[in-house]
Structure formats: C-alpha cells, structure tokens
Protein backbone atom coordinates (compact mmCIF):
# COMPACT_ATOMS: atom_id res chain seq x y z
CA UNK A 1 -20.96 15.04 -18.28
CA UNK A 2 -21.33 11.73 -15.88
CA UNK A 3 -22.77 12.27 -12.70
CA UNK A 4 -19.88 13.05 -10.21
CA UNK A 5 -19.13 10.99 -7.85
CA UNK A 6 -20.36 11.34 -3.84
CA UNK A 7 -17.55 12.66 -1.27
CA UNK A 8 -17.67 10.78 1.61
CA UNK A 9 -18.29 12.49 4.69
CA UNK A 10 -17.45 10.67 8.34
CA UNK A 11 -18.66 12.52 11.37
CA UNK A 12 -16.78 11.54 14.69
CA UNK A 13 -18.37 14.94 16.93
CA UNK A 14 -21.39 13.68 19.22
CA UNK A 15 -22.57 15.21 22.25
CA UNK A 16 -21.65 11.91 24.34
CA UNK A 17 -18.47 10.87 24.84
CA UNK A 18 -19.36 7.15 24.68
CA UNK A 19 -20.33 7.97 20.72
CA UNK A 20 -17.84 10.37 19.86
CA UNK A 21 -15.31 7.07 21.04
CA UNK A 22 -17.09 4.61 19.10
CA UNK A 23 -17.31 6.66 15.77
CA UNK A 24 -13.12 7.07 16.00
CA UNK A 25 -12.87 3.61 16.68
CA UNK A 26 -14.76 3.00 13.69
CA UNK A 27 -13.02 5.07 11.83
CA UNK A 28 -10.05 3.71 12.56
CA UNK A 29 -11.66 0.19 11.64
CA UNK A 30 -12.41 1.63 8.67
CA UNK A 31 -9.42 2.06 7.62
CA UNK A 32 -7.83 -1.10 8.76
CA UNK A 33 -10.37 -2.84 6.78
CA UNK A 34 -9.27 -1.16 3.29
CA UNK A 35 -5.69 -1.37 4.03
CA UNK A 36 -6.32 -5.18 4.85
CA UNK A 37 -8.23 -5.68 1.89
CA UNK A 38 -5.67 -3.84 -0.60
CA UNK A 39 -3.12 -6.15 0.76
CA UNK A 40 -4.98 -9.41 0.59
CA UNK A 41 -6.01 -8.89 -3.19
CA UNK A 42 -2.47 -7.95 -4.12
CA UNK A 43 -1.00 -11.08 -2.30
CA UNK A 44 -3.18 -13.30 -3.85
CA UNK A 45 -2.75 -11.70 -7.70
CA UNK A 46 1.12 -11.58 -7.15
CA UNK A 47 1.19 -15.71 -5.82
CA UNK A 48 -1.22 -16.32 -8.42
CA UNK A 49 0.91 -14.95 -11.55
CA UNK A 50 4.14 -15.32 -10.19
CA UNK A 51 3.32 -19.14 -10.25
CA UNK A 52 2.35 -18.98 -13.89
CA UNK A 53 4.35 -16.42 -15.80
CA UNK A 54 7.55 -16.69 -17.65
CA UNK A 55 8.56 -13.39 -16.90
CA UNK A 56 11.29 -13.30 -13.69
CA UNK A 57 11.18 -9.67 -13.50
CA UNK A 58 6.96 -9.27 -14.10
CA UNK A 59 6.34 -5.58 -13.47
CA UNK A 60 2.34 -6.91 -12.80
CA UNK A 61 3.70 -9.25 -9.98
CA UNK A 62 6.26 -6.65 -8.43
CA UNK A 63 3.69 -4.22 -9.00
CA UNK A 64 1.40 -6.58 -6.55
CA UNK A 65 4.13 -7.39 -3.87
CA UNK A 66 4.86 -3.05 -3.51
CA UNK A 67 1.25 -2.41 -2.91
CA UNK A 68 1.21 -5.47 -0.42
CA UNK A 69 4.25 -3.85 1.50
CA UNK A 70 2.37 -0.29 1.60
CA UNK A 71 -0.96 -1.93 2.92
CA UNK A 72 0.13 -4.37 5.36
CA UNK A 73 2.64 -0.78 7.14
CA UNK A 74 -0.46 0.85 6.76
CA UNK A 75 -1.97 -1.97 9.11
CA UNK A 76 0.64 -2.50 11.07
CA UNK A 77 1.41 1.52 11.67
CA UNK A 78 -2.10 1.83 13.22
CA UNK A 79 -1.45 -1.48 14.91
CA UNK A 80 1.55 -0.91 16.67
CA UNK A 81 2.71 2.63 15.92
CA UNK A 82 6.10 4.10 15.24
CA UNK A 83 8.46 6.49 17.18
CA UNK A 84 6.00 10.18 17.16
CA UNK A 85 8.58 12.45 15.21
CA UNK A 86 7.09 16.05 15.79
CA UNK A 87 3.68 16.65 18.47
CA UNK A 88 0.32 16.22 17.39
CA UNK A 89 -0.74 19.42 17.89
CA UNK A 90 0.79 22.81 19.20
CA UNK A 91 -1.05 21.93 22.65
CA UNK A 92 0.78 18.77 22.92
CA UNK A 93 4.39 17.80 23.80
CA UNK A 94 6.27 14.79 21.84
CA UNK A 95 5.99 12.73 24.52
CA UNK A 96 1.98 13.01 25.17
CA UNK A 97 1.51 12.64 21.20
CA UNK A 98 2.94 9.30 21.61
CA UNK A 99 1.24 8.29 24.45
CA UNK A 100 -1.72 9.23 22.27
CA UNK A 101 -0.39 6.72 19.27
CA UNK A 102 0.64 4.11 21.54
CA UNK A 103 -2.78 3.99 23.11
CA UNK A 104 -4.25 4.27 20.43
CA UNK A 105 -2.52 0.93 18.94
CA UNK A 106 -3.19 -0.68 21.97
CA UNK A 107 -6.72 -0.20 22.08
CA UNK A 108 -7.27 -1.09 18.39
CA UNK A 109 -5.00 -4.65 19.32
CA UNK A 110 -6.85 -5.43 22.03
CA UNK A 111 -10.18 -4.89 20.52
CA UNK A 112 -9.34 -7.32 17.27
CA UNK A 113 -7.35 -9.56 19.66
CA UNK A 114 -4.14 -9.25 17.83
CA UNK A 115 -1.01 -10.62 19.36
CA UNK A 116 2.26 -9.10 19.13
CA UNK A 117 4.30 -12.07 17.41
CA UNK A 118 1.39 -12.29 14.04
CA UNK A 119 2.83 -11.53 10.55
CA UNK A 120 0.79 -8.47 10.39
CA UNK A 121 3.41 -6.99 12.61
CA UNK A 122 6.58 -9.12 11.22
CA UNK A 123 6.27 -7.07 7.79
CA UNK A 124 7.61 -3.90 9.08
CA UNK A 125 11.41 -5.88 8.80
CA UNK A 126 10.93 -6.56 4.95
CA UNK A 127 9.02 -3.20 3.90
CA UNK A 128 11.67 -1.30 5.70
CA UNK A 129 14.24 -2.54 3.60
CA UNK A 130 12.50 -2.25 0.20
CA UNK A 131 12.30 1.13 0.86
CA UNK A 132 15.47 1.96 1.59
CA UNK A 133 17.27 -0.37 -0.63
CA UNK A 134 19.41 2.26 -2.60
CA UNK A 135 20.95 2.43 0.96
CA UNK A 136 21.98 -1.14 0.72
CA UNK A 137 23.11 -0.89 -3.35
CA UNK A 138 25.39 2.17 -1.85
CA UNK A 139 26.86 -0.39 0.69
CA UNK A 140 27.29 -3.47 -1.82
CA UNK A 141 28.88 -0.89 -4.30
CA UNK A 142 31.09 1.16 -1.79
CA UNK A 143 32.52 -2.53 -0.55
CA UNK A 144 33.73 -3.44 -3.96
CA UNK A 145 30.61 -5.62 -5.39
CA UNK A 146 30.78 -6.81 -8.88
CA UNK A 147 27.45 -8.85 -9.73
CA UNK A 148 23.98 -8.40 -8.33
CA UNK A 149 21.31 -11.29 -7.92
CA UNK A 150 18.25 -8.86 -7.56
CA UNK A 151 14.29 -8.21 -8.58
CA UNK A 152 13.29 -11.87 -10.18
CA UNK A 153 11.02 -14.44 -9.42
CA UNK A 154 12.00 -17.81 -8.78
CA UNK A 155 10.78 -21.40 -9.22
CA UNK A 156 13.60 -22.87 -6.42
CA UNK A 157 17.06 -21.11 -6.09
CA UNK A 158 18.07 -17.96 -4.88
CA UNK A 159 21.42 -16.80 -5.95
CA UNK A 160 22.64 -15.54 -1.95
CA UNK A 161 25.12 -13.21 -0.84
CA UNK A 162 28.26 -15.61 0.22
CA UNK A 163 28.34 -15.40 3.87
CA UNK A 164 31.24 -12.70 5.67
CA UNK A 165 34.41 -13.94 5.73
CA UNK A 166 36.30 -10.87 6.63
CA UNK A 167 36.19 -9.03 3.04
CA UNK A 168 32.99 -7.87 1.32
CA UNK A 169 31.48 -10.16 -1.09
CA UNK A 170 31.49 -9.54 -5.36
CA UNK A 171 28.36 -11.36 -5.35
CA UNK A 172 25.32 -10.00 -3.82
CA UNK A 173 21.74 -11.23 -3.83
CA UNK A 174 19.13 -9.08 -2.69
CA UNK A 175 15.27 -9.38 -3.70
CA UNK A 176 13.28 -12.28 -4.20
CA UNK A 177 10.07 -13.66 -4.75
CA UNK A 178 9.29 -17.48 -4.31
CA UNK A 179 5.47 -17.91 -5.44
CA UNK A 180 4.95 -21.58 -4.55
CA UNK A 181 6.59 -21.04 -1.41
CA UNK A 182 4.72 -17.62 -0.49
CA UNK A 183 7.72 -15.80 0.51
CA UNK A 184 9.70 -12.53 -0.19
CA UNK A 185 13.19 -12.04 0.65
CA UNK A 186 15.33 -9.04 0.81
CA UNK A 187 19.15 -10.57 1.82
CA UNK A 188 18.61 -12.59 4.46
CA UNK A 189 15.09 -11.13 5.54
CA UNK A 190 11.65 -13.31 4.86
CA UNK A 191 8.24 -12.36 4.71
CA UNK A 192 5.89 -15.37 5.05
CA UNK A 193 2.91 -14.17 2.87
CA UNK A 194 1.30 -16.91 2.69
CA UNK A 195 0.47 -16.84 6.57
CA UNK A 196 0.29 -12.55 6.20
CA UNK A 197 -2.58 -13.39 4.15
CA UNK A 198 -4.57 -15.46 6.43
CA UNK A 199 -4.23 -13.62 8.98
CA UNK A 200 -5.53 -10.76 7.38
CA UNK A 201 -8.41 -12.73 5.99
CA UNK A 202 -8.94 -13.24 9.87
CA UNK A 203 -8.24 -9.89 10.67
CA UNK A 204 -11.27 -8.37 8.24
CA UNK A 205 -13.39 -11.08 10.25
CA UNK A 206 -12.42 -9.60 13.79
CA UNK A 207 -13.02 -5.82 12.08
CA UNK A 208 -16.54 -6.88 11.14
CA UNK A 209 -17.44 -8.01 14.66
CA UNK A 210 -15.53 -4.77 16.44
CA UNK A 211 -17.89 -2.80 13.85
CA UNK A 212 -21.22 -4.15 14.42
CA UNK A 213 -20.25 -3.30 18.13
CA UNK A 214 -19.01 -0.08 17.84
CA UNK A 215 -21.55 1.23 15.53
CA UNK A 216 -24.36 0.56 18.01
CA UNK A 217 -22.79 2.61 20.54
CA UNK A 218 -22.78 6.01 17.97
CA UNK A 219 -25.89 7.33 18.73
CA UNK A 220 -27.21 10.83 19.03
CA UNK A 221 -27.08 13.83 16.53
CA UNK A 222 -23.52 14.05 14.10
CA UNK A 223 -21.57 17.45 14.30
CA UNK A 224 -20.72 18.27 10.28
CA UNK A 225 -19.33 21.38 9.11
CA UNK A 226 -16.79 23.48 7.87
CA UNK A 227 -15.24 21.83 5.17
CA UNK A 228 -14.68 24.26 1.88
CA UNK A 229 -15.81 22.71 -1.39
CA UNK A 230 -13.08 23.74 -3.62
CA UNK A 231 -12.97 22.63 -7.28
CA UNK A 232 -9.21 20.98 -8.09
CA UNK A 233 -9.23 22.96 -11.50
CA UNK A 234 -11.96 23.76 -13.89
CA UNK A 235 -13.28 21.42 -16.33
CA UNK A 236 -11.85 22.91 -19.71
CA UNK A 237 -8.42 22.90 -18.20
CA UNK A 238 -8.93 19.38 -16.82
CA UNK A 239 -10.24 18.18 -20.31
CA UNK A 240 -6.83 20.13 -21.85
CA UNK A 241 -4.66 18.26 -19.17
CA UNK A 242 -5.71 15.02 -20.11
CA UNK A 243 -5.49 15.48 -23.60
CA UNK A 244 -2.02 16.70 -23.26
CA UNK A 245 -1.18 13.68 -21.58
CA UNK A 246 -2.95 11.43 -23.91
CA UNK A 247 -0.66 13.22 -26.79
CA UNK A 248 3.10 13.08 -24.92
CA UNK A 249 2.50 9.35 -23.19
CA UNK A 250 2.03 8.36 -27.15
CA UNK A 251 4.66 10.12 -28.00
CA UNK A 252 7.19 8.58 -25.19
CA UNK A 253 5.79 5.01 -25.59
CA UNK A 254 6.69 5.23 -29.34
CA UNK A 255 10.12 6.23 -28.22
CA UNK A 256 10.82 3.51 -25.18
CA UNK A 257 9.03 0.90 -28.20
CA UNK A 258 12.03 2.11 -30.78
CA UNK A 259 14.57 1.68 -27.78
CA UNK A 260 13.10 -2.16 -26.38
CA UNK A 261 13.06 -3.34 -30.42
C-alpha cells in the first residue's frame, strides 16, 4: 500500500481576535487563489486547443471552458455574493446572514482592490445561462424552432438567432466559442476571456501580497479538535469497487465503440 496522503487541517480559533480575523481572511484567500488558478489553466488549455483542433465540438476544449465557468462563480461568489437563501445558522435571521456575506465580499474586494465593473464579476451573466440552458432549449422549442446553431467552435462566423420581428425565430444559435478572439457566447451574451484571464493572473498577484500580510498577524496558539476520522469504506471493498468499475466501463466503451463505428 502507498503512503496515504496528508489531510489538511486549517485552524481559524486563536485567543485574539486580531488572529482569529486574519486566519479567516486567509482562508478565504486561500480559496480564491485555487479557484483563480483552476480557471486560469483551463482558459489558457481551452484558447490554446480550440485554436488548433479540427474538432468544432472538442469535448477537451468544452471540457476546459465548464471548469472555467465553475471557477471564475466560485471567485466571483466570494467576491460579490449572491441573494442568502436560508440563515447561516439557527441564531441568525436571513437578513443578518447576508449582512454577514455581503461584508464579507466587501472586505475581501477591498483588500485585493477589486473594482466592481472587472470581468471577474461580468462572468456571472454567461455561467448563469450555461447552466440553465435546457430552460432556454424549452423556450426555442415551445416557440416553434426548427434548427439549432449550438456547442461548436469557430474560426469567424457564428450562425445567430435572426433578430424579433414579432414571431419566434426557426433558427436559433446559442453557444459559442471563438479561440482567436477569446470569447464565449451564449445568444447574445459575451464573455471576454481573454481579459478574465489577466485579470486573474493579477488577481493571484494581489492574493499573494493580502497573504504575506495577513499571515503575520496569526499569531498565538491554534485551537484544533473535534473532527472524527472516519474511513469512507474499507480497503477490500474499495479494491472490489474499482475493479467493478474497471470491468463495466470496458464493457460500455465496447458498446458506445460498436454504436460511433
């Protein structure tokens, strides 16, 4: 058996207040950082292939631009939080949980100097709708649409939706990807990644700095404690999982294979 991997462990319980605030702003760096750097890589490998591959429907390139969408809410959720949908905790109304988000994406803004009209926040738009597009493919459908212009890469065009003129269209383009240009479309909504990317290139910068601050100000003894270590399952069933699943994907790739010939 390989050595197991460590389980990291983040303390934010010190007996001053000044480092009990630092270690959950650095926790919340953290995670900004990660996000940030999830969505930076993915950017780059889906501008990168997209450019080069022959494929307008590359599942490695879509893969790339889904994981973008997911990190860069991620960012901009701890950014500039959402509407608060239930309270924090049973000592808490709705209202003070969202004071509690909304200063907490304040503080984090103001500390990495982010302004309220940067890309980082303009993505929430785009994701939205690649979410919920089977909301939009029910609307297209219900209005009478005949041919979709959706999920491909392009070199130049983009097959559109013709504007409204009083009856739904037959023709409907939805999502697109323009690698040379750096920018994905959903209808009529644009993501600029090229500029998302810088920015969040910058952003990792700003993080760094805010860190090396914060982290000086944690000082004093860490509270730890009361965690349960719990195995997930033992290692003979694990071993039996994974062999099962080695045996059935093999058997459904051979029969997706017969059905692509």
């Amino acid at each position: 058996m390989t050595e197991e991997k460590r389980i990291p462990l983040a303390s934010v319980g010190f007996t001053s207040d000044e480092a009990r605030q630092a270690a959950t702003d650095s926790y919340y760096l953290e995670e900004l950082d990660r996000q940030a750097e999830l969505a930076i890589n993915s950017i780059y490998l889906a501008v990168m292939r997209g450019r080069d591959t022959k494929d307008p429907r590359d599942p490695k390139v879509w893969g790339a631009l889904q994981n973008t969408l997911f990190a860069a809410i991620c960012i901009a959720r701890l950014l500039k939080p959402s509407i608060v949908k239930k309270p924090y905790h049973s000592s808490m109304t709705k209202q003070q949980s969202q004071q509690f988000a909304d200063d907490r994406g304040k503080k984090l803004r103001d500390m990495l100097n982010v302004e309220d009209d940067c890309h980082i926040l303009d993505v929430k738009a785009v994701r939205d709708a690649y979410e919920h597009y089977d909301e939009y493919f029910d609307r297209h459908l219900a209005g009478g649409a005949e041919c979709f212009s959706d999920w491909y890469i392009t070199d130049r065009n983009v097959l559109k939706t013709p504007p409204d003129q009083g009856t739904p269209s037959k023709a409907v383009g939805i999502r697109v990807f323009y690698p040379a240009g750096g920018i994905l479309l959903f209808e009529d909504r644009m993501l600029h990644l090229f500029e998302l990317e810088v920015e969040l290139i910058e952003l990792r910068v700003k993080i760094a700095d805010a860190l090396e601050e914060v982290n000086a100000k944690i000082t004093g003894r860490a509270l730890f404690g009361g965690h349960i270590l719990e195995p997930v399952m033992t290692e003979q069933r694990a071993q039996q999982r994974f062999m099962e699943w080695q045996h059935r994907r093999a058997e459904a790739l051979e029969e997706l294979a017969k059905r692509k010939k």
